[in-house]
PDB file of N, CA and C in Angstrom:
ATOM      1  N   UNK A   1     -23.982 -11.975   5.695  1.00  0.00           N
ATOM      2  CA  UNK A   1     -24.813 -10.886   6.172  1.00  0.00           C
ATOM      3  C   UNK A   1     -23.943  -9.640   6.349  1.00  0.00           C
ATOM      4  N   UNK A   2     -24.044  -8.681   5.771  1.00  0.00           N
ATOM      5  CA  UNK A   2     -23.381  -7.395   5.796  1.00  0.00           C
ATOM      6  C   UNK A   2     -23.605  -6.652   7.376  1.00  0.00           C
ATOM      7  N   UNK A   3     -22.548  -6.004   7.322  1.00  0.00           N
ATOM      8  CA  UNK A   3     -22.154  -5.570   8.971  1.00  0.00           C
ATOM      9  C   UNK A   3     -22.896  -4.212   8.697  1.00  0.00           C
ATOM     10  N   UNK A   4     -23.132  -3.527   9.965  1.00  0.00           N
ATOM     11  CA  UNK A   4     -24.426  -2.844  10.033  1.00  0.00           C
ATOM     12  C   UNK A   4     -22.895  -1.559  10.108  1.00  0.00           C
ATOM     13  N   UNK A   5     -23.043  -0.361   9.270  1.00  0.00           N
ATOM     14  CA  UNK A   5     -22.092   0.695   9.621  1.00  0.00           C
ATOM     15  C   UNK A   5     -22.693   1.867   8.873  1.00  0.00           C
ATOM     16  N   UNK A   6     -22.441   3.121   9.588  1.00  0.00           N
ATOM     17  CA  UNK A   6     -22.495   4.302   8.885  1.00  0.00           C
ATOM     18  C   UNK A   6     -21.472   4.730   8.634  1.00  0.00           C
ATOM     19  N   UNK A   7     -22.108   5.811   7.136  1.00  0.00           N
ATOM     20  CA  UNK A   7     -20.620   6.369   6.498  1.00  0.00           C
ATOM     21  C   UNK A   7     -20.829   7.613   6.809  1.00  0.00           C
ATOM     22  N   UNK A   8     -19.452   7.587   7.775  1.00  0.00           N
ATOM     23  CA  UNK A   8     -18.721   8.999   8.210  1.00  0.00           C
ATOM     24  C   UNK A   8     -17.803   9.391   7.695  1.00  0.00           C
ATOM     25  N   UNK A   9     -17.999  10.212   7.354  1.00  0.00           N
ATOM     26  CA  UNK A   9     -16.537  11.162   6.562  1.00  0.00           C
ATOM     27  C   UNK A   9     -16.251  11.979   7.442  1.00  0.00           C
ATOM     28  N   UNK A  10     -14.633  12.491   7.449  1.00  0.00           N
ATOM     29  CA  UNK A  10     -14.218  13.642   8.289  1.00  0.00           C
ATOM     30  C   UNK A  10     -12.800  13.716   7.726  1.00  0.00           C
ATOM     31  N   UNK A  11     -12.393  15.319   7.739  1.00  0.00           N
ATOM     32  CA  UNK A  11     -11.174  15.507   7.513  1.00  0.00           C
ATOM     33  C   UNK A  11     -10.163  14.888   7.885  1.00  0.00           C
ATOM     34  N   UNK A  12      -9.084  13.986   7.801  1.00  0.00           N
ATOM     35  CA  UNK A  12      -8.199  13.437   8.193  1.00  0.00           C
ATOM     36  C   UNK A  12      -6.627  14.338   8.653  1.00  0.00           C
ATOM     37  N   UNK A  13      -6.772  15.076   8.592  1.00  0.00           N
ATOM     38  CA  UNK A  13      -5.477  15.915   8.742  1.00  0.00           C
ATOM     39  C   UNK A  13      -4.956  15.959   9.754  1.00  0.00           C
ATOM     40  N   UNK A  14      -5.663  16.228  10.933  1.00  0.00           N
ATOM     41  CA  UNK A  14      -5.494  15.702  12.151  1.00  0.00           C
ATOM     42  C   UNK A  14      -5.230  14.026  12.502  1.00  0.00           C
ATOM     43  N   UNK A  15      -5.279  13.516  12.036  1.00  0.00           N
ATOM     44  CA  UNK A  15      -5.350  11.897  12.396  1.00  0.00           C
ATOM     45  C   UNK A  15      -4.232  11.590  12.657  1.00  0.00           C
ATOM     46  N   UNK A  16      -4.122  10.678  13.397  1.00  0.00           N
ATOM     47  CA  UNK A  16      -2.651  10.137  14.229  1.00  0.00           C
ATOM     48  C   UNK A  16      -1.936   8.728  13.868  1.00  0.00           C
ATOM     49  N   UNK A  17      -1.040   8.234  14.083  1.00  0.00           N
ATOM     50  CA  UNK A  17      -0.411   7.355  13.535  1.00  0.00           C
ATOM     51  C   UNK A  17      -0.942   7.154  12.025  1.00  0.00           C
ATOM     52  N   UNK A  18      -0.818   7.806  10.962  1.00  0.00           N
ATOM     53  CA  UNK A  18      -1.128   7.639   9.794  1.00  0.00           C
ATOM     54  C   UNK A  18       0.089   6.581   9.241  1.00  0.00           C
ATOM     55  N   UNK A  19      -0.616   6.001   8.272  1.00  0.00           N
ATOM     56  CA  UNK A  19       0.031   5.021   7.347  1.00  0.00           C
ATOM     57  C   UNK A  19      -0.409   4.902   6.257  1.00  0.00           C
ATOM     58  N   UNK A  20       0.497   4.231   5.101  1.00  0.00           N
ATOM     59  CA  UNK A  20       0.350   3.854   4.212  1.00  0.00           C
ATOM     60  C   UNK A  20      -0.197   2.617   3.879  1.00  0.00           C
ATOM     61  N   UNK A  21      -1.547   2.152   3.447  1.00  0.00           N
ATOM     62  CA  UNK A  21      -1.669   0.617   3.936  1.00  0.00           C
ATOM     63  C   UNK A  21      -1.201  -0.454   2.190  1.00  0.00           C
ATOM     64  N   UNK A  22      -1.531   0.276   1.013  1.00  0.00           N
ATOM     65  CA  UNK A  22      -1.238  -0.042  -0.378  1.00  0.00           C
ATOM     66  C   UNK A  22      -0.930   1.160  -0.816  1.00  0.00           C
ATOM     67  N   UNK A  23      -0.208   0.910  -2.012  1.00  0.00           N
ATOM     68  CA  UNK A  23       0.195   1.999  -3.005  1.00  0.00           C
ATOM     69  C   UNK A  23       0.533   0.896  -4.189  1.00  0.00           C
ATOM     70  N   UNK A  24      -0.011   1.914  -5.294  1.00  0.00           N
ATOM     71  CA  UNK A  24       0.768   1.662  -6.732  1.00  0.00           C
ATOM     72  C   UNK A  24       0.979   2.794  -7.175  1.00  0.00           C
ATOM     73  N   UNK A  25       2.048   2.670  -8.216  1.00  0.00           N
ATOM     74  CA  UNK A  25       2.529   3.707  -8.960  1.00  0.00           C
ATOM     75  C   UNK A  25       1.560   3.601 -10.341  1.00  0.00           C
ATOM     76  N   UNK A  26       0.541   4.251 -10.634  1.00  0.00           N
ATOM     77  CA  UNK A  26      -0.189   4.344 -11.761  1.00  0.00           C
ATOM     78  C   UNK A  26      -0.317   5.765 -12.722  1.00  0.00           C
ATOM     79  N   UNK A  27       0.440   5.732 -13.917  1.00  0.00           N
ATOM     80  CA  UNK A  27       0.954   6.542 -14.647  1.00  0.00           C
ATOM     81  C   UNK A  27       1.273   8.017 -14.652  1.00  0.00           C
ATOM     82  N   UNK A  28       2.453   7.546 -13.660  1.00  0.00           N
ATOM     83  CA  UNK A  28       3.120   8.466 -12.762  1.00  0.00           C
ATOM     84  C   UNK A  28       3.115   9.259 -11.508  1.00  0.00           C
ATOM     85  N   UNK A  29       1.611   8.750 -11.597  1.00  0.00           N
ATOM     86  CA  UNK A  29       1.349   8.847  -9.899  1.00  0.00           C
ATOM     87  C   UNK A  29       0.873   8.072  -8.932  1.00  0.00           C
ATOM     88  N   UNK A  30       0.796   8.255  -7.767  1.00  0.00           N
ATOM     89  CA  UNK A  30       0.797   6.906  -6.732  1.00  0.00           C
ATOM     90  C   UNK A  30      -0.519   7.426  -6.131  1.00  0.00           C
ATOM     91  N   UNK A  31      -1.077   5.981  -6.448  1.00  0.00           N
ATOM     92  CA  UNK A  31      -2.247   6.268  -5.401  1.00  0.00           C
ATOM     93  C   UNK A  31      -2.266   5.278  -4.202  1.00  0.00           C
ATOM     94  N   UNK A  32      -2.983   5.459  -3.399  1.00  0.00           N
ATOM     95  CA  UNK A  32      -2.569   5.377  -1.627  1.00  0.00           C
ATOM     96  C   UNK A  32      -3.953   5.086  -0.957  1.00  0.00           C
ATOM     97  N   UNK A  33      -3.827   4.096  -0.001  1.00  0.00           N
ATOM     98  CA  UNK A  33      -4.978   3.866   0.359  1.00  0.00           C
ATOM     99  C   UNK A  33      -4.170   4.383   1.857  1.00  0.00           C
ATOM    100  N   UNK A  34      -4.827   4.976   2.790  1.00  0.00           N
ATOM    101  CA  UNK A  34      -3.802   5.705   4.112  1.00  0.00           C
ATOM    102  C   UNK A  34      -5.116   4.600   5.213  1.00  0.00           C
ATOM    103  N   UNK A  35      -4.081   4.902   6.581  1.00  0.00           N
ATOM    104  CA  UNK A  35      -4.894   5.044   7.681  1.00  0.00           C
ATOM    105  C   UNK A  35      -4.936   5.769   8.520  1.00  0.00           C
ATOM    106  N   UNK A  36      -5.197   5.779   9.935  1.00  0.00           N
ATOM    107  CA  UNK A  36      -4.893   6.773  10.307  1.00  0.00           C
ATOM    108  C   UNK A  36      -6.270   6.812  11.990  1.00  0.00           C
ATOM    109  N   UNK A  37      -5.695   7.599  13.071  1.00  0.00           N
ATOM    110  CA  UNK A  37      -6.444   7.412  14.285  1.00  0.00           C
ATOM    111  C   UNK A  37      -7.128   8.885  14.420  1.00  0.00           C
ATOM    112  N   UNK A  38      -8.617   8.680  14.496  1.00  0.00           N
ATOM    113  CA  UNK A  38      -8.871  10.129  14.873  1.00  0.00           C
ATOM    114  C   UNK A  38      -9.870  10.256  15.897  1.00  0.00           C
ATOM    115  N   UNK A  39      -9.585  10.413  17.154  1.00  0.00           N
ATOM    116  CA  UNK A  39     -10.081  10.589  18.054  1.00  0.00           C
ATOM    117  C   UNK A  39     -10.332   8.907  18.755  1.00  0.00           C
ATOM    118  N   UNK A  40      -9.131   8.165  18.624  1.00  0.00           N
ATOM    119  CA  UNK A  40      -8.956   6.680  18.894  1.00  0.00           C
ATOM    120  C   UNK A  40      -9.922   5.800  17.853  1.00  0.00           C
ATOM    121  N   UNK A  41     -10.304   6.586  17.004  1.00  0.00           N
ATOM    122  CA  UNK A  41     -11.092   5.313  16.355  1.00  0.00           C
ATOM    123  C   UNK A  41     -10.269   5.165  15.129  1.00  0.00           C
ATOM    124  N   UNK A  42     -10.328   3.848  14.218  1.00  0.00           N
ATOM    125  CA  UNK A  42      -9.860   4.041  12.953  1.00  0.00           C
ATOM    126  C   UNK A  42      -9.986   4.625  11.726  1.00  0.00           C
ATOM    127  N   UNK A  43     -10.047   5.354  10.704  1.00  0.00           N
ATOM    128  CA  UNK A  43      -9.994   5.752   9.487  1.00  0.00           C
ATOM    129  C   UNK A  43      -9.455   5.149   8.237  1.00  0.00           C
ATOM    130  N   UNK A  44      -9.971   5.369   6.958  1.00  0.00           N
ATOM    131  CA  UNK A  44      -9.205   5.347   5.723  1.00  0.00           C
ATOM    132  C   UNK A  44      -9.481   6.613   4.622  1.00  0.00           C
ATOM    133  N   UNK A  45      -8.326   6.746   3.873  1.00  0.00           N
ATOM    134  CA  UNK A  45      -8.930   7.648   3.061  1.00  0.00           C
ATOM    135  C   UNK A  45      -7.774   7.059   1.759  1.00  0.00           C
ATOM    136  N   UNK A  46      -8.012   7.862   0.751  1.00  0.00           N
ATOM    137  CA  UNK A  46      -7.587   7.534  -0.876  1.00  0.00           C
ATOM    138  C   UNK A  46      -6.719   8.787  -0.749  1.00  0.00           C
ATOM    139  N   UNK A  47      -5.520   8.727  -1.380  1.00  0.00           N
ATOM    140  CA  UNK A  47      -4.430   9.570  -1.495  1.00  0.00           C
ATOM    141  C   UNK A  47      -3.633   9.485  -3.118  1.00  0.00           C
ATOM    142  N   UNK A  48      -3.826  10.997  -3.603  1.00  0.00           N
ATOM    143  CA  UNK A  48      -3.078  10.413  -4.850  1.00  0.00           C
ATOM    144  C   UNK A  48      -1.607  11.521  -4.783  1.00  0.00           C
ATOM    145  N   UNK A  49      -0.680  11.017  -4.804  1.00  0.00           N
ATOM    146  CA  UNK A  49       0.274  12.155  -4.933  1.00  0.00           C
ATOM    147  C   UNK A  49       1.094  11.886  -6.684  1.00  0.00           C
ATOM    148  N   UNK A  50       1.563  13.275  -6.464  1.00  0.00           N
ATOM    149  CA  UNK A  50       1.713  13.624  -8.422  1.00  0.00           C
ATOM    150  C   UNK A  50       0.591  13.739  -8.740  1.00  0.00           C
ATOM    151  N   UNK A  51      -0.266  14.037  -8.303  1.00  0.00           N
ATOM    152  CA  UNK A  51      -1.210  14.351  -9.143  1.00  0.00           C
ATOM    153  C   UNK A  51      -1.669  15.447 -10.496  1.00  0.00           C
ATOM    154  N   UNK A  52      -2.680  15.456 -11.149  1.00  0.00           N
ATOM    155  CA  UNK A  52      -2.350  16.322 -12.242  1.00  0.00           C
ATOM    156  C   UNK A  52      -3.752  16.788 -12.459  1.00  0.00           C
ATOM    157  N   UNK A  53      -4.427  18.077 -12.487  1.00  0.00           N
ATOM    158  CA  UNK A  53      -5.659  18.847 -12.866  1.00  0.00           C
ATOM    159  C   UNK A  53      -6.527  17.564 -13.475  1.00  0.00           C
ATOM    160  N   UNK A  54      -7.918  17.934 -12.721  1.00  0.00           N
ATOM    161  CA  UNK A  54      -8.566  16.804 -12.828  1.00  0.00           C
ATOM    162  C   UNK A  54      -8.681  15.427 -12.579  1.00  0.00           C
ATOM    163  N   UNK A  55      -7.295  15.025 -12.411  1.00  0.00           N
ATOM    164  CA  UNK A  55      -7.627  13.609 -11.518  1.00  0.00           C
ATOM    165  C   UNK A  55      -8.217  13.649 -10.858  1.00  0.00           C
ATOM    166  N   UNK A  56      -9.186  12.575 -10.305  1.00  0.00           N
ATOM    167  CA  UNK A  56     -10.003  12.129  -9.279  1.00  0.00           C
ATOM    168  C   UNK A  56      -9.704  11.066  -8.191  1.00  0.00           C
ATOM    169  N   UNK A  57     -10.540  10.858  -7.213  1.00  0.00           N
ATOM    170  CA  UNK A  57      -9.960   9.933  -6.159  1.00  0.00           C
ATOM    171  C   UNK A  57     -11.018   9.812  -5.100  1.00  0.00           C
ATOM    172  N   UNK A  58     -11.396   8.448  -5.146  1.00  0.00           N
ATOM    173  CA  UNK A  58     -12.610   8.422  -3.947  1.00  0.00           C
ATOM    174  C   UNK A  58     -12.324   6.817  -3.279  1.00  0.00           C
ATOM    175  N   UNK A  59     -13.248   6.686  -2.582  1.00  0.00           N
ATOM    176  CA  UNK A  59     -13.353   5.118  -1.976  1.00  0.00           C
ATOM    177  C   UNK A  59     -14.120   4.953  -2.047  1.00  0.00           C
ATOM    178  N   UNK A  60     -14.082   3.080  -2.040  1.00  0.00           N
ATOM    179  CA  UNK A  60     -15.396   2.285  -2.728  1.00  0.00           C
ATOM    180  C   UNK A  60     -15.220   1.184  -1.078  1.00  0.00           C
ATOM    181  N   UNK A  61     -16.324   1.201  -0.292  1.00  0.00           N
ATOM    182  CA  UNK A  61     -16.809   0.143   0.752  1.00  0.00           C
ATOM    183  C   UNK A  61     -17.366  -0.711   0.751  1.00  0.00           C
ATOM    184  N   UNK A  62     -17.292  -2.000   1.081  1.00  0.00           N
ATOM    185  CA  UNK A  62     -18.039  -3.384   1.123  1.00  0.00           C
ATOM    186  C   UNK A  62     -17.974  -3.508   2.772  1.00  0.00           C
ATOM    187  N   UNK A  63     -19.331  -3.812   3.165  1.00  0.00           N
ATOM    188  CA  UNK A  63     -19.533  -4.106   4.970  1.00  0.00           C
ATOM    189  C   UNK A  63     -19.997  -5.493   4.650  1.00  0.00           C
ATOM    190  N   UNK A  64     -20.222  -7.054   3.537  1.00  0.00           N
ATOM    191  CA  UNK A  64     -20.248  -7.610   3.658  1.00  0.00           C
ATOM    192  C   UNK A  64     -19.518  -8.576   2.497  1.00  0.00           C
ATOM    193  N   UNK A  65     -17.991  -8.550   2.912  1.00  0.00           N
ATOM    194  CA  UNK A  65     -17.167  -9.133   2.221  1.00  0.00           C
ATOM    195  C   UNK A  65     -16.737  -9.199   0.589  1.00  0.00           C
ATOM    196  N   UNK A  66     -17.300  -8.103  -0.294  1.00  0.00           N
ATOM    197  CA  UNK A  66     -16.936  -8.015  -1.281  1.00  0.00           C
ATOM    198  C   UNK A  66     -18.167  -8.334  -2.162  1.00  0.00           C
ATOM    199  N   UNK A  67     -19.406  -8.743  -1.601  1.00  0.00           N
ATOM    200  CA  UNK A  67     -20.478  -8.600  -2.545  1.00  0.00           C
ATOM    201  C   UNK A  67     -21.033  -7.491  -2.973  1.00  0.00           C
ATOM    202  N   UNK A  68     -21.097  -6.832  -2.107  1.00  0.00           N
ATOM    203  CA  UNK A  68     -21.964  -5.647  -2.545  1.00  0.00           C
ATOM    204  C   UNK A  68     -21.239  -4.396  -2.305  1.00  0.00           C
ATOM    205  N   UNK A  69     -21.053  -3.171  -3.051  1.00  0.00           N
ATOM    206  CA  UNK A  69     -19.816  -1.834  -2.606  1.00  0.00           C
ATOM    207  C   UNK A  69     -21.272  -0.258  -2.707  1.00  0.00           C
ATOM    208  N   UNK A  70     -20.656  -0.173  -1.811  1.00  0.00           N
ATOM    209  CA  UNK A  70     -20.936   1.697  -1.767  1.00  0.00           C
ATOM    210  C   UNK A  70     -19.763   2.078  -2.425  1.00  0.00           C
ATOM    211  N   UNK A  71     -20.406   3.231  -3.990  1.00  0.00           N
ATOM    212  CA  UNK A  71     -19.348   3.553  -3.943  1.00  0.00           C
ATOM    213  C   UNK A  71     -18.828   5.119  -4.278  1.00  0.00           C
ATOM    214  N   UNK A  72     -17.740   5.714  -4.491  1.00  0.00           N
ATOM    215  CA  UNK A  72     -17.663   7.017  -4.909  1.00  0.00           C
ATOM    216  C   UNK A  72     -17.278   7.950  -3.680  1.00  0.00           C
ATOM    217  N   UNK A  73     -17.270   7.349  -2.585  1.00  0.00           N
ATOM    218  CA  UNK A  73     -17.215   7.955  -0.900  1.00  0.00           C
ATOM    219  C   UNK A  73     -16.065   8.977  -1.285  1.00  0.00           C
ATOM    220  N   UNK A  74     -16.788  10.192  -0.650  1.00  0.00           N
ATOM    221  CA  UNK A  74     -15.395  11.421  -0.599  1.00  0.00           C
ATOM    222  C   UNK A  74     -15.196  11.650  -1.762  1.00  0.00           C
ATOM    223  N   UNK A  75     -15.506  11.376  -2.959  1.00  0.00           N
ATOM    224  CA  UNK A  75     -15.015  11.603  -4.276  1.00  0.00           C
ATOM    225  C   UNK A  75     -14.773  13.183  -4.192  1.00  0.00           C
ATOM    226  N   UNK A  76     -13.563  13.433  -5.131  1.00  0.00           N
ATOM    227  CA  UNK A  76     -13.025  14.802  -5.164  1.00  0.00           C
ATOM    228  C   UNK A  76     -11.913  14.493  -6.551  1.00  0.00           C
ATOM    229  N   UNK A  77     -12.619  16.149  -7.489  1.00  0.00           N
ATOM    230  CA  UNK A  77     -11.317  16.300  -8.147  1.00  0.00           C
ATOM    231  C   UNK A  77     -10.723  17.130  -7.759  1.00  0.00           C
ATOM    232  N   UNK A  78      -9.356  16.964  -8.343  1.00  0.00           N
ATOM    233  CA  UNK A  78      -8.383  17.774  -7.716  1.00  0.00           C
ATOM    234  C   UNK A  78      -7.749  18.671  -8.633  1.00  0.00           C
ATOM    235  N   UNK A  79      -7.267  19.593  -8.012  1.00  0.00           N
ATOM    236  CA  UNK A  79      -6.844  20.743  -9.020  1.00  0.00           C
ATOM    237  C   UNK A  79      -5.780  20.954  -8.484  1.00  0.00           C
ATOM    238  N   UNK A  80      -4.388  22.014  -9.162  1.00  0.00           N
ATOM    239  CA  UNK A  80      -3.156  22.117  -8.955  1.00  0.00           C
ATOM    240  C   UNK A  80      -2.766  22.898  -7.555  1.00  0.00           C
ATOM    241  N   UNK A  81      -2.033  22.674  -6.695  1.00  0.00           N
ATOM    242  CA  UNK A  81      -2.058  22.668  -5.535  1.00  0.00           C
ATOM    243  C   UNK A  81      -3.082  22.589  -4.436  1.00  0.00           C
ATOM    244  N   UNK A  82      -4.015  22.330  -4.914  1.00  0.00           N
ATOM    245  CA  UNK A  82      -5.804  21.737  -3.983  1.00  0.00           C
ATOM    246  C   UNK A  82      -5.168  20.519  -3.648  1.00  0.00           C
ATOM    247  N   UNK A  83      -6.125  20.308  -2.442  1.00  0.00           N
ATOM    248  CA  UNK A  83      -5.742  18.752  -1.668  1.00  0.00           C
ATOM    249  C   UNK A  83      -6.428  17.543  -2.365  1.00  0.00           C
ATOM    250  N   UNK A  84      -5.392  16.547  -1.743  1.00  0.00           N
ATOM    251  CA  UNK A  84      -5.060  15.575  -3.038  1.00  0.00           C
ATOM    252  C   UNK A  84      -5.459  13.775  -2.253  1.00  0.00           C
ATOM    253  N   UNK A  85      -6.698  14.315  -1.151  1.00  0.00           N
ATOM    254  CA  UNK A  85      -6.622  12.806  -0.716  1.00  0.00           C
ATOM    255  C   UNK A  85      -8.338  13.630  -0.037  1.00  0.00           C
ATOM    256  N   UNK A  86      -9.095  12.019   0.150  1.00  0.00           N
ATOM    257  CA  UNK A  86     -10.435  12.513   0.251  1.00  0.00           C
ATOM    258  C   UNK A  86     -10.890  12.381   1.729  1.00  0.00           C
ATOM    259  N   UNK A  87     -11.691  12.285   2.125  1.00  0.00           N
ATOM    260  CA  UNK A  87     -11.810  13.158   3.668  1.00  0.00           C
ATOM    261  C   UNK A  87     -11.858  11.134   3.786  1.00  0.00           C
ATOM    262  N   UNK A  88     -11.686  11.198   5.077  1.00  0.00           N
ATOM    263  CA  UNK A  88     -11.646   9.621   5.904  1.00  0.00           C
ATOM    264  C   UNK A  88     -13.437   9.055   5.975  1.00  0.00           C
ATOM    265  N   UNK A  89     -12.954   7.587   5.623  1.00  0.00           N
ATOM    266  CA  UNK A  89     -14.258   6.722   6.548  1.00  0.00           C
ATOM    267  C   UNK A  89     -14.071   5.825   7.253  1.00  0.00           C
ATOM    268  N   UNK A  90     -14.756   6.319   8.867  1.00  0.00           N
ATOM    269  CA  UNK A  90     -14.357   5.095   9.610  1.00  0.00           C
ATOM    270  C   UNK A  90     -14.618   3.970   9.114  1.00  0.00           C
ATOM    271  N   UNK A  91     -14.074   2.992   9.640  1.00  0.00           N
ATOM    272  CA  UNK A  91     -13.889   1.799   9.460  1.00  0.00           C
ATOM    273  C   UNK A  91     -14.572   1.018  10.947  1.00  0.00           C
ATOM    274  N   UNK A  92     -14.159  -0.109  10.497  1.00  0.00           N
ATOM    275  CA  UNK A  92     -15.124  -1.558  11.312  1.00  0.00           C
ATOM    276  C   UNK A  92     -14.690  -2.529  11.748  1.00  0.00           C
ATOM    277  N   UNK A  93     -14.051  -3.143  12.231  1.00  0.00           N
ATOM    278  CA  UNK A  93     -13.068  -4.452  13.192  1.00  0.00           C
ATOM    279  C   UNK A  93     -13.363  -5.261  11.995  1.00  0.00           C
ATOM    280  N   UNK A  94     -14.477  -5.246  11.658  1.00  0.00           N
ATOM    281  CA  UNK A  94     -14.986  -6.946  11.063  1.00  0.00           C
ATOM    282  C   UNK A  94     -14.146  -7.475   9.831  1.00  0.00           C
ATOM    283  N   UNK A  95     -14.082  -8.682   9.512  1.00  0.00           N
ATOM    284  CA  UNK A  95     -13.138  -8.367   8.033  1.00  0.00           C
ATOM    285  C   UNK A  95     -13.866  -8.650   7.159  1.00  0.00           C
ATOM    286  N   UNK A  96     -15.225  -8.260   7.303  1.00  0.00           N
ATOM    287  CA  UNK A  96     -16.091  -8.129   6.581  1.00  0.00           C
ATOM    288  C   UNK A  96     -16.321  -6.333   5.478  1.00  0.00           C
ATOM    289  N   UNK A  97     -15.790  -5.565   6.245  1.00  0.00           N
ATOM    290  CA  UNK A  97     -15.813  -4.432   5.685  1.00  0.00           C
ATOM    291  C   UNK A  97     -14.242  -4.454   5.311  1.00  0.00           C
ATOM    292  N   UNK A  98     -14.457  -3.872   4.310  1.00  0.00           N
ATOM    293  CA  UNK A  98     -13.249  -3.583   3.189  1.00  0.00           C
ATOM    294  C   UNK A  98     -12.885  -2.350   2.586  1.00  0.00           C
ATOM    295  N   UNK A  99     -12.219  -1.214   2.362  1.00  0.00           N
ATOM    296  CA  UNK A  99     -12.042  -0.637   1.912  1.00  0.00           C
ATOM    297  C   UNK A  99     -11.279  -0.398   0.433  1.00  0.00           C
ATOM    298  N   UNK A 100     -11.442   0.442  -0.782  1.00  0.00           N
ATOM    299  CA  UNK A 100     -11.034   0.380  -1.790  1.00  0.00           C
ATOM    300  C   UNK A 100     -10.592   1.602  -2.142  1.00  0.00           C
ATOM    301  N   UNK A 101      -9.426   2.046  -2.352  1.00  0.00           N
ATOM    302  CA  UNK A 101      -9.030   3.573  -3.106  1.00  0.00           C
ATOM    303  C   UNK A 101      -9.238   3.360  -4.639  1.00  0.00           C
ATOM    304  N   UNK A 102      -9.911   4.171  -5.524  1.00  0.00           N
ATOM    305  CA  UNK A 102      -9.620   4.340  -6.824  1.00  0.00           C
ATOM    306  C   UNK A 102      -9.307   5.722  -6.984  1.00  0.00           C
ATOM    307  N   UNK A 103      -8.669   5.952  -8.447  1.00  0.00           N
ATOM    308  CA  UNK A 103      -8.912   7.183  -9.205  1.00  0.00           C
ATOM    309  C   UNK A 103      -9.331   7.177 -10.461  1.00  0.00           C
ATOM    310  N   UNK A 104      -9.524   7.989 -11.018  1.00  0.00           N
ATOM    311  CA  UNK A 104      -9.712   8.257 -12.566  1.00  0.00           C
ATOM    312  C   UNK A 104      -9.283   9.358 -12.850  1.00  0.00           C
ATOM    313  N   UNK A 105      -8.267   8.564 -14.015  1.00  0.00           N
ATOM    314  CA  UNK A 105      -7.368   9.978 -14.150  1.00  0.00           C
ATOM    315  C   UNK A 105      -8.032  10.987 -14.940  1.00  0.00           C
ATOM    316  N   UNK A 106      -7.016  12.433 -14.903  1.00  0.00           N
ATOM    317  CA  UNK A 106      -7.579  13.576 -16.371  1.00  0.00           C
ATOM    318  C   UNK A 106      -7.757  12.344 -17.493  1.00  0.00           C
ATOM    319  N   UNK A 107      -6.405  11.807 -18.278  1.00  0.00           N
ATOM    320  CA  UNK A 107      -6.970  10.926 -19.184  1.00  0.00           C
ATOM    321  C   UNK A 107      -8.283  10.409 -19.374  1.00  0.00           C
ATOM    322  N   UNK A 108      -9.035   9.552 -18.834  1.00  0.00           N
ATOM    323  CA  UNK A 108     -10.449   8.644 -18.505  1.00  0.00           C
ATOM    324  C   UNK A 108      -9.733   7.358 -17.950  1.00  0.00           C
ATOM    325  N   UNK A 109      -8.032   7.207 -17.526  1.00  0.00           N
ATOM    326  CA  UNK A 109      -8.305   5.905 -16.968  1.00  0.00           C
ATOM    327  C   UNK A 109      -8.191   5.871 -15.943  1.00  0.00           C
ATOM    328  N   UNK A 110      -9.079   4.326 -15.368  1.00  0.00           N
ATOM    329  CA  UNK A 110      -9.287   4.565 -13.630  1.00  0.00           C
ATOM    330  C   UNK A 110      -8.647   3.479 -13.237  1.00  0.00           C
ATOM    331  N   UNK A 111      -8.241   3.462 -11.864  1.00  0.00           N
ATOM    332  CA  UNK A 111      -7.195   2.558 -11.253  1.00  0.00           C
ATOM    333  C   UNK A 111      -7.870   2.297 -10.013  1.00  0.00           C
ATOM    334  N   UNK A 112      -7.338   1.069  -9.483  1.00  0.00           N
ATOM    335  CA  UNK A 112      -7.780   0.873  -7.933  1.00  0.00           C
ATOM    336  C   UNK A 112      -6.839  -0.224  -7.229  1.00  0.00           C
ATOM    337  N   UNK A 113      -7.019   0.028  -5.726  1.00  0.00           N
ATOM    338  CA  UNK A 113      -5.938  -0.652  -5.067  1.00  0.00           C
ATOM    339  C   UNK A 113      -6.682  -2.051  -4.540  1.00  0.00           C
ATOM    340  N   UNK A 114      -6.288  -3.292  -4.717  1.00  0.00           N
ATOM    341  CA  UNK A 114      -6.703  -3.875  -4.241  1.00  0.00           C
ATOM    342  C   UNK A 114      -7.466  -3.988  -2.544  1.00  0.00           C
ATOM    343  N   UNK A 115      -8.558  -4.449  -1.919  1.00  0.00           N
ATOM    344  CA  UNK A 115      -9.755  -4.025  -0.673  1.00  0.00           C
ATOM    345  C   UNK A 115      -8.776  -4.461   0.168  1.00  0.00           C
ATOM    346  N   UNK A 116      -8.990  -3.538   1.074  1.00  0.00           N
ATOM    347  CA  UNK A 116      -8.304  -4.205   2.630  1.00  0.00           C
ATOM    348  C   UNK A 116      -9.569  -4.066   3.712  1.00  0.00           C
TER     349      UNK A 116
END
């Protein structure tokens, strides 16, 4: 049974104890799944650094264990010195909700970090 949550987005810039929770290096740039505290609650957002005109970068959510995903959250392309990671969604204790960073590069190929 999927956990009952709304999707909030909010700028993360402010957010506190940020971290890195995955990264890969995908053709030449790293994409990043972050965390991060904003206003004591938890966050995630998708981070690509190196990035290059037109890459993209959003998150994909599951609130009941990997069956079913919302997806595209925060999606943003990015352009040359424009910001390069997509606004936060809280998150949920349960380990039922999961979070996913992808991108798709300028090329057309898309990458993703394994769900946490």
């Amino acid at each position: 049974m999927p956990v009952s949550t709304t999707v909030q987005m909010v700028d993360p810039t402010n957010a506190t104890n940020k971290e890195t929770i995955e990264s890969a290096v995908v053709e030449g740039r790293t994409l990043e799944l972050r965390c991060g505290f904003i206003n004591n609650t938890q966050y995630f957002w998708a981070r690509l650094t190196d990035a290059q005109n037109n890459d993209e970068i959003w998150l994909n959510m599951t609130t009941d264990g990997g069956q079913s995903w919302q997806k595209n959250l925060g999606r943003r392309k990015i352009q040359a010195g424009g910001r390069n990671y997509t606004d936060a969604l809280k998150t949920d204790s349960s380990d039922r909700v999961l979070m996913q960073a992808w991108t798709r590069l300028a090329n057309g190929h898309e990458h993703n970090l394994r769900a946490r």
